[in-house]
Protein backbone atom coordinates (compact mmCIF):
# COMPACT_ATOMS: atom_id res chain seq x y z
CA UNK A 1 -23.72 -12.22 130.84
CA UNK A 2 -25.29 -9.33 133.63
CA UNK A 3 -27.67 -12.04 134.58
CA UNK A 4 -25.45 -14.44 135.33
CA UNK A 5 -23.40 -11.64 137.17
CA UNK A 6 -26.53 -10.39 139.16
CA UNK A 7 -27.16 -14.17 140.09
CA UNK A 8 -24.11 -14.27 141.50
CA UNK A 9 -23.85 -11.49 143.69
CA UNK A 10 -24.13 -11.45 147.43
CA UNK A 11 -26.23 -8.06 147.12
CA UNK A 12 -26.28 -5.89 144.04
CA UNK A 13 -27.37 -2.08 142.96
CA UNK A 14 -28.16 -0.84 139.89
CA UNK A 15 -27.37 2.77 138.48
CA UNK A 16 -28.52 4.41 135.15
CA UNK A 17 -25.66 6.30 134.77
CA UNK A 18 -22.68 7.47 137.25
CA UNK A 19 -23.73 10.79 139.85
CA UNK A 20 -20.74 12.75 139.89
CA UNK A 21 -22.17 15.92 141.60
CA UNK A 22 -24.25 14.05 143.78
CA UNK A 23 -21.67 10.37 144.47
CA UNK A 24 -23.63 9.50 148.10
CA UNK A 25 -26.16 8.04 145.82
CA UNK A 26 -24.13 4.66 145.08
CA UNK A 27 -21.25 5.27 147.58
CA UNK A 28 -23.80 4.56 150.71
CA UNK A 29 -23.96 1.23 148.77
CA UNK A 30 -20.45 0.98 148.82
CA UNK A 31 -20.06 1.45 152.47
CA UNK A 32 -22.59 -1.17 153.18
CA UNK A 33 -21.36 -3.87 151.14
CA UNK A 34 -18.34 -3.47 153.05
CA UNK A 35 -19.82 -3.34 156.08
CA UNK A 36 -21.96 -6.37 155.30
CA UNK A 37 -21.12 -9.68 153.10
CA UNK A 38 -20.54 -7.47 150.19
CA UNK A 39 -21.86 -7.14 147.12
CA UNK A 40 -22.19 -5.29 143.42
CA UNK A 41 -22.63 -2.02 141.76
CA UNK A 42 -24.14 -1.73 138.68
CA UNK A 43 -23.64 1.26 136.32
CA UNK A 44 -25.37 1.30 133.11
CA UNK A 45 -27.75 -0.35 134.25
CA UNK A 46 -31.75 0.47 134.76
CA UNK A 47 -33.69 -1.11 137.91
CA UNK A 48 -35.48 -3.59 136.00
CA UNK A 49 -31.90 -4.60 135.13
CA UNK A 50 -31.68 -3.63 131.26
CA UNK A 51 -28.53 -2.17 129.91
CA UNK A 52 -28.77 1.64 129.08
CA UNK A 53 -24.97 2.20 128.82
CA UNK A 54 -22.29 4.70 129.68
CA UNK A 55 -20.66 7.06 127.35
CA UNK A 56 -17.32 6.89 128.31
CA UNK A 57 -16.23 3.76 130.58
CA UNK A 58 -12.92 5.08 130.93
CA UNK A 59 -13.54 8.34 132.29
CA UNK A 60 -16.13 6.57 134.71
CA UNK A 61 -14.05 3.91 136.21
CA UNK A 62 -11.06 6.56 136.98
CA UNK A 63 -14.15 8.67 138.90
CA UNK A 64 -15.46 5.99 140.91
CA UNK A 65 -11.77 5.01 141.58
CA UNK A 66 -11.35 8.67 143.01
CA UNK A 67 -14.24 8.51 144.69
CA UNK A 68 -14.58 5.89 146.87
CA UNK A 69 -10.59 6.67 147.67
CA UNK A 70 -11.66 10.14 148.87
CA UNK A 71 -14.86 9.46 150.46
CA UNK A 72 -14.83 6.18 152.04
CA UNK A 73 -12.82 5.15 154.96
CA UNK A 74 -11.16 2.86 155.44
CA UNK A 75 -9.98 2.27 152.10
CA UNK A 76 -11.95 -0.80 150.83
CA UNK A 77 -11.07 -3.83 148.51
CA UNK A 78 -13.33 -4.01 145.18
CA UNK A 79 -13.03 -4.39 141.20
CA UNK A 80 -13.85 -2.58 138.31
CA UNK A 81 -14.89 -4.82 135.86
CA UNK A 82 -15.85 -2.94 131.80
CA UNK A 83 -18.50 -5.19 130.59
CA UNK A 84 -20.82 -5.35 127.53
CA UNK A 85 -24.24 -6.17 126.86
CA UNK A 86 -26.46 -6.03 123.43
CA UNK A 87 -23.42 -3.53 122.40
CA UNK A 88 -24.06 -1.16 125.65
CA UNK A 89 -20.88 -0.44 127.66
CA UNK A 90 -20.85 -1.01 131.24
CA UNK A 91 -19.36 -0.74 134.91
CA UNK A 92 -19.64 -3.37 137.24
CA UNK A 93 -18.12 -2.10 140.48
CA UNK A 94 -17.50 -5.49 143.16
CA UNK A 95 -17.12 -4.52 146.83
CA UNK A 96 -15.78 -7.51 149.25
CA UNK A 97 -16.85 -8.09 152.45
CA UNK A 98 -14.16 -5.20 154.75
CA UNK A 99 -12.39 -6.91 157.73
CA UNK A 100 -11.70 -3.63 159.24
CA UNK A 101 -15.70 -2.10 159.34
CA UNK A 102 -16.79 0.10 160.03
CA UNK A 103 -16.28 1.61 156.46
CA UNK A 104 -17.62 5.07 156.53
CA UNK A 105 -18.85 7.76 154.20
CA UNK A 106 -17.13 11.04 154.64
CA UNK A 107 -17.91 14.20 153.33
CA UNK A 108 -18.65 18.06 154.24
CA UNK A 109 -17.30 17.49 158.03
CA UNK A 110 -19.82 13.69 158.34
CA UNK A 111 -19.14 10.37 158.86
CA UNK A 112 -21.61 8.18 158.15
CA UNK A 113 -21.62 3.92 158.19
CA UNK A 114 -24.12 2.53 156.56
CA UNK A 115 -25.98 -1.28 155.75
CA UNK A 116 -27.76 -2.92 153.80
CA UNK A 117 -31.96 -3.55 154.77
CA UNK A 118 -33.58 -5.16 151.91
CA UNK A 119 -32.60 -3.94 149.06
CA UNK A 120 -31.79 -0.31 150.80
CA UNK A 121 -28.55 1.01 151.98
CA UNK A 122 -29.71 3.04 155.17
CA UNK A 123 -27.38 4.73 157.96
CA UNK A 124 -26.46 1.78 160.74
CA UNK A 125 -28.18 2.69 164.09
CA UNK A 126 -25.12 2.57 166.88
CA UNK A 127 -25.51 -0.80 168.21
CA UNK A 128 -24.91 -2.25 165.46
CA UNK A 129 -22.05 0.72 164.88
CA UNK A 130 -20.40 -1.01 167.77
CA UNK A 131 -20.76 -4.20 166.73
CA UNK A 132 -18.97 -3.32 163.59
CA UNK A 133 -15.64 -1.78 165.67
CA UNK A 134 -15.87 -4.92 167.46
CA UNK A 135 -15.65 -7.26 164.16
CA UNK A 136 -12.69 -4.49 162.70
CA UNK A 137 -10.66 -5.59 165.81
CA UNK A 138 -11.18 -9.10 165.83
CA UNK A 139 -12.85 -8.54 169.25
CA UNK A 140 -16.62 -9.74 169.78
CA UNK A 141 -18.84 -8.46 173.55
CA UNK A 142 -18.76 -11.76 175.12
CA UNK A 143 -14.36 -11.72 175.32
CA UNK A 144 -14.65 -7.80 176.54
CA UNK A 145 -13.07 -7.50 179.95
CA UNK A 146 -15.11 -5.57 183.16
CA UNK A 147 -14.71 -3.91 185.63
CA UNK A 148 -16.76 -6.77 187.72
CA UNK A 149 -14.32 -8.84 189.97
CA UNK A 150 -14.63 -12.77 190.22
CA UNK A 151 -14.58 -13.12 193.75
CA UNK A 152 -17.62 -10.70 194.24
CA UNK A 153 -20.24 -13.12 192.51
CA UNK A 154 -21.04 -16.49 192.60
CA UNK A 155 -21.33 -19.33 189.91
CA UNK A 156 -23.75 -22.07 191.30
CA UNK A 157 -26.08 -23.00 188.94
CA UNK A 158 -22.91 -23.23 186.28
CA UNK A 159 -21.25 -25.48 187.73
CA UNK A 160 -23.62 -27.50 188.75
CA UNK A 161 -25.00 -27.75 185.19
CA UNK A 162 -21.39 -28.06 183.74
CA UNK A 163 -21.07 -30.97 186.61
CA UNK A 164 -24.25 -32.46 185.68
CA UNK A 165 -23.90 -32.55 181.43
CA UNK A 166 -20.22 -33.52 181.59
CA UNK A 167 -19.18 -35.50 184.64
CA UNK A 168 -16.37 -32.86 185.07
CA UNK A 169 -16.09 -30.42 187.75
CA UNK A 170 -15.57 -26.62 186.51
CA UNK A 171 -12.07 -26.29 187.88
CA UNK A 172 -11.29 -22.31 189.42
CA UNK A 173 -8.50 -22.86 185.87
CA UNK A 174 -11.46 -23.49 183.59
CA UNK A 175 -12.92 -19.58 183.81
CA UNK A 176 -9.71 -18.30 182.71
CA UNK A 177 -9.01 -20.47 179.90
CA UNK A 178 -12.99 -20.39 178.60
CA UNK A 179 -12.53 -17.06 178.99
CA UNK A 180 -15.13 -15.80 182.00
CA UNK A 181 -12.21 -13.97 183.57
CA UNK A 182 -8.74 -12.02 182.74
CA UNK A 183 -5.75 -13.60 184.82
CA UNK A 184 -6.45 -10.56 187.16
CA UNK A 185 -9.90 -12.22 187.61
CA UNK A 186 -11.56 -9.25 186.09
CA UNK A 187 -14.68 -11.04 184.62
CA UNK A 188 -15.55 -10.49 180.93
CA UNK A 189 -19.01 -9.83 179.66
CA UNK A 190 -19.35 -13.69 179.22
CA UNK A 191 -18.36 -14.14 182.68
CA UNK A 192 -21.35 -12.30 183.66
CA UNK A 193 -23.86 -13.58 181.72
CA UNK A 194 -23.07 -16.72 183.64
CA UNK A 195 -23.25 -15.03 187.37
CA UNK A 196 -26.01 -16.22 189.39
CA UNK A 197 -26.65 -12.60 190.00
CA UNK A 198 -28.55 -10.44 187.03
CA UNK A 199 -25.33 -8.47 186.65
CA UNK A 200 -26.02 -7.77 182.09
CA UNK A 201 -29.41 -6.05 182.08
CA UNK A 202 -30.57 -7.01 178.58
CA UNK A 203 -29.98 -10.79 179.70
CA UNK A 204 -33.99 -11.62 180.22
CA UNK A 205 -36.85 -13.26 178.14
CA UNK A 206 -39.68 -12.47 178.29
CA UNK A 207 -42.59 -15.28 177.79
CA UNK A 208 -46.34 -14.91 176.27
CA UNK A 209 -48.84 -17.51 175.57
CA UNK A 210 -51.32 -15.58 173.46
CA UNK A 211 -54.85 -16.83 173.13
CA UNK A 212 -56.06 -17.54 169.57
CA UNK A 213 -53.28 -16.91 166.86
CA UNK A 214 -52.29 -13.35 167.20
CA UNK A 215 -50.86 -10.88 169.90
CA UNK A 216 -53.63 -8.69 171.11
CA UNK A 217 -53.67 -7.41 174.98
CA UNK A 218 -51.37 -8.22 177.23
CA UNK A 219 -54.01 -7.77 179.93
CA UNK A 220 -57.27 -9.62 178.39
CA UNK A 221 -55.75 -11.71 175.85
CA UNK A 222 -52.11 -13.56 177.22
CA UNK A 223 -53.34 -16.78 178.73
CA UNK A 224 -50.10 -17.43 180.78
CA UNK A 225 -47.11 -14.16 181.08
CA UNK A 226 -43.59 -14.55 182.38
CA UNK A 227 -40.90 -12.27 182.17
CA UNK A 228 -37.49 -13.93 183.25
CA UNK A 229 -33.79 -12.41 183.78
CA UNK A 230 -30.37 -13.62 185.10
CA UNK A 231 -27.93 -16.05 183.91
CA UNK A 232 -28.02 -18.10 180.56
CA UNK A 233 -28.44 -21.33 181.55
CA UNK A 234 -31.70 -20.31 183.70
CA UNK A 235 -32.87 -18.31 180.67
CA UNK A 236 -33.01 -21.66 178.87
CA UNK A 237 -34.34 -23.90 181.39
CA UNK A 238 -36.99 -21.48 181.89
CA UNK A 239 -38.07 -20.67 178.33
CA UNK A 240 -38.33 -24.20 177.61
CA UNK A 241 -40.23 -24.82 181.10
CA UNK A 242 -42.48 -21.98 179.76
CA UNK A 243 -43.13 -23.70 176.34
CA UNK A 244 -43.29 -27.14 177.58
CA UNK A 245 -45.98 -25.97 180.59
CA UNK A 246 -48.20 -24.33 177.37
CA UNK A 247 -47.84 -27.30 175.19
CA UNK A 248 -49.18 -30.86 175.31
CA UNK A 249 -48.59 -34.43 174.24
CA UNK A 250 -51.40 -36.18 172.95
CA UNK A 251 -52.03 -39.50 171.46
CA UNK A 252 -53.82 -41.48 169.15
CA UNK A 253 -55.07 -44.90 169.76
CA UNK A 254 -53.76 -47.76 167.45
CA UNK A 255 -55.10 -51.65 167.76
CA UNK A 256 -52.56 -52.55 170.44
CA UNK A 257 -50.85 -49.33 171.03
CA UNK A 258 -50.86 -45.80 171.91
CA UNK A 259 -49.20 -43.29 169.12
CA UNK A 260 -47.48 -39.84 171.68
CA UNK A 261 -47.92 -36.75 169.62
CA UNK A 262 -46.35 -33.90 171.12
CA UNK A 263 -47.40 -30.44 170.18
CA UNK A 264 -43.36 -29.55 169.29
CA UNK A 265 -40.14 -31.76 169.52
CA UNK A 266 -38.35 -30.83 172.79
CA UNK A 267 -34.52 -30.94 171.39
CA UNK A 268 -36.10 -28.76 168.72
CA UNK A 269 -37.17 -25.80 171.52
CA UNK A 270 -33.93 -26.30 173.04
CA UNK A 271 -32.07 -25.75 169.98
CA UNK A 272 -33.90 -22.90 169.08
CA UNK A 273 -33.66 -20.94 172.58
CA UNK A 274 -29.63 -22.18 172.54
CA UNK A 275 -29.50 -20.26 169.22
CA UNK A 276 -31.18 -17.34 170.31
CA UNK A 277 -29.28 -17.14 173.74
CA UNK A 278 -26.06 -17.38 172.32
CA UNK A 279 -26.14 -15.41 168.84
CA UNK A 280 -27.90 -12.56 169.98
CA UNK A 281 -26.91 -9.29 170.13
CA UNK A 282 -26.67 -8.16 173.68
CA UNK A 283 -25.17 -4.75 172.54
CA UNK A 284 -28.78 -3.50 172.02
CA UNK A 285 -30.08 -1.35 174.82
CA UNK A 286 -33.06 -2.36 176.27
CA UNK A 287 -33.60 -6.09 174.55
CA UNK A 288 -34.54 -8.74 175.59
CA UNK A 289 -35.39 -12.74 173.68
CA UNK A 290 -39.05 -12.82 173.02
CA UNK A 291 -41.16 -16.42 173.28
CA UNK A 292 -44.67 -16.03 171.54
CA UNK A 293 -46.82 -18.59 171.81
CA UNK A 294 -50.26 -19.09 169.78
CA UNK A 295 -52.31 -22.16 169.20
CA UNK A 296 -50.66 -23.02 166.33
CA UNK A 297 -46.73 -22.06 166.44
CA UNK A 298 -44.29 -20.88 168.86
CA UNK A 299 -42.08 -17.35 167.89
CA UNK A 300 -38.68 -17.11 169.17
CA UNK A 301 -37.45 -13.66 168.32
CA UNK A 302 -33.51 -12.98 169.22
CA UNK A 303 -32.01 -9.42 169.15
CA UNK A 304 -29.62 -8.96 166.42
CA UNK A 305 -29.48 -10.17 162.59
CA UNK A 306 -26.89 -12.73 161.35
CA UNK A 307 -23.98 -11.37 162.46
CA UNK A 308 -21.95 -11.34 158.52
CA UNK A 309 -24.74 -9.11 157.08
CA UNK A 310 -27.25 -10.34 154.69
CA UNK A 311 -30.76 -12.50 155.92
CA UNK A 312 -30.83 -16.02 156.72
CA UNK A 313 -33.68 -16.02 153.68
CA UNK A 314 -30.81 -15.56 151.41
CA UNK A 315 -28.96 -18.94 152.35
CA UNK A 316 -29.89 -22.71 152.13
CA UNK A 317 -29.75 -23.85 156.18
CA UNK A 318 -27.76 -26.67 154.92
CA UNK A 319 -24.62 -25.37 153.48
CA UNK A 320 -24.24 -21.91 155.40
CA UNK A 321 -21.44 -21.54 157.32
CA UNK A 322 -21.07 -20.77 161.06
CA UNK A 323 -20.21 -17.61 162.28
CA UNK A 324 -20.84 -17.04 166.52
CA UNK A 325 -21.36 -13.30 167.52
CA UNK A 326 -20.77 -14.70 170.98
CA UNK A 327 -17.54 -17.10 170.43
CA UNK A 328 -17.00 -17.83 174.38
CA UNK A 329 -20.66 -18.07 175.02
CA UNK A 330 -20.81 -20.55 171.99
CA UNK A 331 -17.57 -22.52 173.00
CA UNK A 332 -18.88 -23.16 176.79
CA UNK A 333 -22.68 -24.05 175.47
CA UNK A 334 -20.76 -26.72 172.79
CA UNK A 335 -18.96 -28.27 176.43
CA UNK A 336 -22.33 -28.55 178.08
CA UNK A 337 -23.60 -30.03 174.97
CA UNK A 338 -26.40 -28.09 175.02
CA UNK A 339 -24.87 -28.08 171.03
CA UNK A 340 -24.06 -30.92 169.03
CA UNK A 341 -21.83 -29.75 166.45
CA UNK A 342 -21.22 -25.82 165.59
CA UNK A 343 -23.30 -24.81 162.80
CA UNK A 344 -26.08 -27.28 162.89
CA UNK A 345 -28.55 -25.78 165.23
CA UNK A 346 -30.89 -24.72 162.42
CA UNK A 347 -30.76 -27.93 160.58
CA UNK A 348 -30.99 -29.71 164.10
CA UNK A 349 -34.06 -27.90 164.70
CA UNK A 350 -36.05 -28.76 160.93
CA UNK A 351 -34.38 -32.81 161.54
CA UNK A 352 -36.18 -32.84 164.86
CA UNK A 353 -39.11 -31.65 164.04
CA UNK A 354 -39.82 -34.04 161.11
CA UNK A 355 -39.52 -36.90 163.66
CA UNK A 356 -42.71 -35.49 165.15
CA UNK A 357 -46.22 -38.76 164.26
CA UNK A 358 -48.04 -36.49 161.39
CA UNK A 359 -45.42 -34.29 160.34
CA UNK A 360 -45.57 -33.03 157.18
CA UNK A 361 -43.84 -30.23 155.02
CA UNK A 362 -46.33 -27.68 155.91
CA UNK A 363 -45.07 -27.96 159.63
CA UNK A 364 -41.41 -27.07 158.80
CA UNK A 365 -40.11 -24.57 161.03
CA UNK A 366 -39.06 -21.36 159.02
CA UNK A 367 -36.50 -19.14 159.91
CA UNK A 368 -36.66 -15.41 159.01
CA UNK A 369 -34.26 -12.29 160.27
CA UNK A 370 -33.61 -8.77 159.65
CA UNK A 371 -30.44 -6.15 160.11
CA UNK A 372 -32.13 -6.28 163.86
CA UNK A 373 -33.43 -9.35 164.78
CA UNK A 374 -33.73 -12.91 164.12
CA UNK A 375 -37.20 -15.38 164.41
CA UNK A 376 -37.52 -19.19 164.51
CA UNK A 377 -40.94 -20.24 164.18
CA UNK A 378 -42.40 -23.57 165.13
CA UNK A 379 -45.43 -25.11 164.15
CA UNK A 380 -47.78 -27.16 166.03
CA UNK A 381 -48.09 -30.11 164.50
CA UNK A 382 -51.38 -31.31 166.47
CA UNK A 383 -52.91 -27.85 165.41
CA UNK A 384 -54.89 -28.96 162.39
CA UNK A 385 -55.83 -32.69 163.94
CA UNK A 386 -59.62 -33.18 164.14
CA UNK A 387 -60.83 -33.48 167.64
CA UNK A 388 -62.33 -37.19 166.80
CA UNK A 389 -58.81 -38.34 165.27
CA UNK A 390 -57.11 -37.04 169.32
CA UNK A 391 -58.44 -39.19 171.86
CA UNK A 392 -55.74 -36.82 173.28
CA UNK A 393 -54.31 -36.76 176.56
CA UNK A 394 -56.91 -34.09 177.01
CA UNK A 395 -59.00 -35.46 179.47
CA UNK A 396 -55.38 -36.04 181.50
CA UNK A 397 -54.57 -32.74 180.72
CA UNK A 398 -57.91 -30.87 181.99
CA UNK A 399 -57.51 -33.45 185.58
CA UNK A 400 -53.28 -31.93 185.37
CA UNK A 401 -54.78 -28.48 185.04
CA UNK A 402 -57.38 -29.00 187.83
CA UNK A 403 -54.44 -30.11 189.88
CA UNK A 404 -52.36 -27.46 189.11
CA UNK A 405 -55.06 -24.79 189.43
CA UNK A 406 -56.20 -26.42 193.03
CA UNK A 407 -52.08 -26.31 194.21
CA UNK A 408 -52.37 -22.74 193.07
CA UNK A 409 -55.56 -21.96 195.15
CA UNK A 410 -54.68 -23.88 198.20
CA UNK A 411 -51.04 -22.09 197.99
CA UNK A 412 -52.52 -18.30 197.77
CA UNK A 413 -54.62 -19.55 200.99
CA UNK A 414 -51.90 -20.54 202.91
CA UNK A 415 -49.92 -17.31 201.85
CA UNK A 416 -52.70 -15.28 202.94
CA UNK A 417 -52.83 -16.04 206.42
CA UNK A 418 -51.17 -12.70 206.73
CA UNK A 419 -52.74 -9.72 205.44
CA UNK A 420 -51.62 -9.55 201.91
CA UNK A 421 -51.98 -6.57 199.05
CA UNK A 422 -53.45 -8.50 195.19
CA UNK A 423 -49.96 -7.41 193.70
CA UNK A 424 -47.97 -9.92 196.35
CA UNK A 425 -49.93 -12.27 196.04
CA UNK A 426 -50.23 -12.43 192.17
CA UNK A 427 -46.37 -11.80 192.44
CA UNK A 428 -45.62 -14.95 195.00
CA UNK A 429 -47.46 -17.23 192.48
CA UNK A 430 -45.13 -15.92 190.01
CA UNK A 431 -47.73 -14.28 187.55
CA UNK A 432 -47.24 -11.14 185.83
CA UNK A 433 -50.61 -10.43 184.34
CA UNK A 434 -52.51 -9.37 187.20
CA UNK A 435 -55.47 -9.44 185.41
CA UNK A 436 -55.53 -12.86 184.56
CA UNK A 437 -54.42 -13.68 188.47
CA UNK A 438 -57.31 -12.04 189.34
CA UNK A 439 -59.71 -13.73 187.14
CA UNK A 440 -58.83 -17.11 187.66
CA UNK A 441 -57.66 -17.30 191.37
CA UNK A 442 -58.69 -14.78 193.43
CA UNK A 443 -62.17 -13.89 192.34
CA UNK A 444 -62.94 -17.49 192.93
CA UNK A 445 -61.43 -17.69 196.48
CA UNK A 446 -63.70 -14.69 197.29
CA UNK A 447 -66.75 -16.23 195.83
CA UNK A 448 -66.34 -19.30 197.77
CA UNK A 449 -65.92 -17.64 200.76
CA UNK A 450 -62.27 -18.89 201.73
CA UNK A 451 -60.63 -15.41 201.28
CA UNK A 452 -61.92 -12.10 202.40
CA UNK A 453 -60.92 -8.11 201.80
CA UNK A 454 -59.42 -6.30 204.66
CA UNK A 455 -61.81 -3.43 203.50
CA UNK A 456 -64.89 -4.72 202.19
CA UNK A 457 -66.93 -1.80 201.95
CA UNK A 458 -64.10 -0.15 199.46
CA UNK A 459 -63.46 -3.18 196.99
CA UNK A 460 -60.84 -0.72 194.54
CA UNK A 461 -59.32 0.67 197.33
CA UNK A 462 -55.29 1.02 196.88
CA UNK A 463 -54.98 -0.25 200.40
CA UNK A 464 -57.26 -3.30 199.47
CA UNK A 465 -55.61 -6.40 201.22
CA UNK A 466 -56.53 -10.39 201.26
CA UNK A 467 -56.69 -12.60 204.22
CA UNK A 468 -57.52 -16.20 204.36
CA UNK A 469 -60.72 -16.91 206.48
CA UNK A 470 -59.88 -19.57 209.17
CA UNK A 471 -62.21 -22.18 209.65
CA UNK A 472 -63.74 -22.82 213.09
């Protein structure tokens, strides 16, 4: 019967025997299945999940009872169940998910709210604190009202996108019943996140395509490094810009065709940077939506876990149900139709990628997450191909690069007519890694004589400048 039990449980602790000196021990757990998608206490029970017993059941169950009435707050729902196994008596104490979290420990003057990690209940940092009062008053960020006033910001890029994907023009109505403004025209936090201004600081992403297939320097070992911030809908186009510029489609020759195999499936990247744009946490100081890219996958890490608790390695993609962190954010993507149908991103993204030619099961994207963040990993499918099997657009690709290296070259030239310092330069092109800039396009233009240093005789000099050399 307690394995059956266990199997069914959301989350589930297990305690010898019941600590009445010392109750923090199990009521942290108690606080955390509330605060999460609940779950079930064990008493009489060993960690490798053998029944030890209690001595009196009775007594027990009227202590925890007291217990969590005194100590947690608010007062949460759960079920004492008396059970028995190989003649042992025990306690198994279910906790439902609260709808008014936080629930908090309290004791000796401290409140404390707590969730679960792993198989730990540990103290909830205070992002995700506020995310909790949020959820206990039915109120998520993106419907929070500002300060920020309509009128003082402008909305471009929205509504040409919104013109663009539905044929309908975004009507001055449409922000107050999608909820981007109050009637006052106060905008909420979803209202700026769709600003053409960078008015939410933790709304960037930043973009590395690592060489090889791990992180290493950001200075010798990113091959291309872009850090991007601003409004939603130029988040996306540029994180999929990013991965589409670092990826390529290459073929294989049949008898009377040509076979394209593209590194990753395009709706796929789009439905993974839609999830991560609009279920992430933007509570989180200082985060931002990470794209990794290696030679043989693509990382898209999202601030914030799934939003009812638990990790998305606990639930089968194809049955879970949808719950948005972001409601308005979600509800205005789903009318751009940037998502098909709520809930099916995840599944969207694994039925894309098995149209990929030469898919197979070992190239199914995985998902992975954590009480702080949440990953979606791609796999390049062309990554194990043989060189002899790709007669591969490479040889197109290495003229494309060419090209796009020469428009590079020819474009620092012409920005150089003026004296110019390697940081606005590197900057104009639209590089971070100044390294990498310096390697691959300047270096070269000094070599080859077509650019020359303002102070030549001082190469490191802090005042170093570039100029283009006019030909006679």
């Amino acid at each position: 019967m307690i394995e059956q039990l266990i199997a069914e449980a959301t989350e589930c602790d297990f305690k010898v025997a019941l600590e009445i000196k010392k109750p923090k021990s199990w009521l942290k757990s108690v606080s955390a299945f509330s605060n999460g998608i609940g779950g079930t206490l064990f008493f009489g029970v060993s960690d490798d999940r053998k029944p030890i017993g209690l001595s009196d059941v009775q007594k027990d169950a009227e202590a925890i009872s007291r217990l969590i009435k005194e100590r947690i707050t608010p007062l949460p729902q759960f079920i004492l169940k008396p059970l028995q196994e190989d003649g042992k008596n025990l306690l198994a104490l279910e906790v439902s998910p609260g709808r008014s979290t936080p629930y908090y420990y309290k004791a000796d003057g401290v409140m404390e709210a707590y969730i679960r990690v792993g198989n730990e209940s540990v103290i909830a940092p205070d992002y995700i604190v506020n995310e909790l009062i949020l959820k206990g008053t039915n109120q998520s960020f993106d419907t929070l009202t500002t300060d920020a006033v309509k009128k003082d910001y402008s909305f471009t890029l929205l509504e040409a996108t919104y013109l663009e994907r539905t044929g309908l023009r975004f009507e001055p109505s449409d922000y107050v019943s999608f909820g981007l403004t109050d009637k006052n025209g106060l905008l909420t936090n979803a209202g700026k996140l769709m600003t053409d201004q960078h008015t939410v600081y933790n709304s960037r992403m930043f973009c590395t395509r690592w060489n090889g297939l791990e992180k290493g320097s950001i200075f010798d070992d990113a091959l291309d490094d872009k850090e991007y911030e601003g409004n939603l809908i130029y988040l996306l186009n540029s994180g999929s810009e990013f991965i589409r510029n670092n990826s390529k489609v290459r073929f294989v020759k049949e008898a009377q065709y040509r076979v394209d195999k593209p590194d990753y499936a395009e709706r796929a990247v789009t439905e993974a940077l839609v999830n991560a744009l609009i279920h992430r946490d933007y509570i989180v100081l200082g985060s931002e939506i990470h794209i990794d890219m290696f030679d043989d996958r693509v990382e898209i890490t999202s601030p914030g876990g799934m939003f009812g608790g638990g990790s998305i390695q606990e639930y089968d993609i194809y049955s879970i149900r949808s719950m948005r962190r972001n409601p308005v954010i979600a509800d205005l993507f789903h009318r751009m139709k940037y998502m098909e149908r709520r809930g099916s991103g995840l599944r969207k993204i694994v039925s894309e990628t098995e149209k990929l030619p030469g898919y197979t099961e070992a190239y199914k994207p995985e998902f992975s997450s954590t009480a702080t963040d949440f990953r979606v990993i791609l796999k390049n499918v062309n990554y194990h191909l043989s060189q002899k099997d790709l007669v591969s657009d490479q040889d197109c690709d290495q003229v494309s690069d060419q090209d796009k290296s020469q428009d590079i070259l020819h474009a620092v030239l012409d920005f150089c007519i003026t004296e110019k310092s390697k940081q606005e330069s590197c900057s104009f092109i639209g590089y971070r890694n100044l390294t990498y800039f310096t390697r691959k396009y300047l270096n070269p233009l000094l070599a080859s004589g077509q650019l020359k240093m303002t102070i030549p005789d001082k190469p490191n000099s802090r005042k170093q400048k570039y100029i283009t050399v006019r030909s006679e």
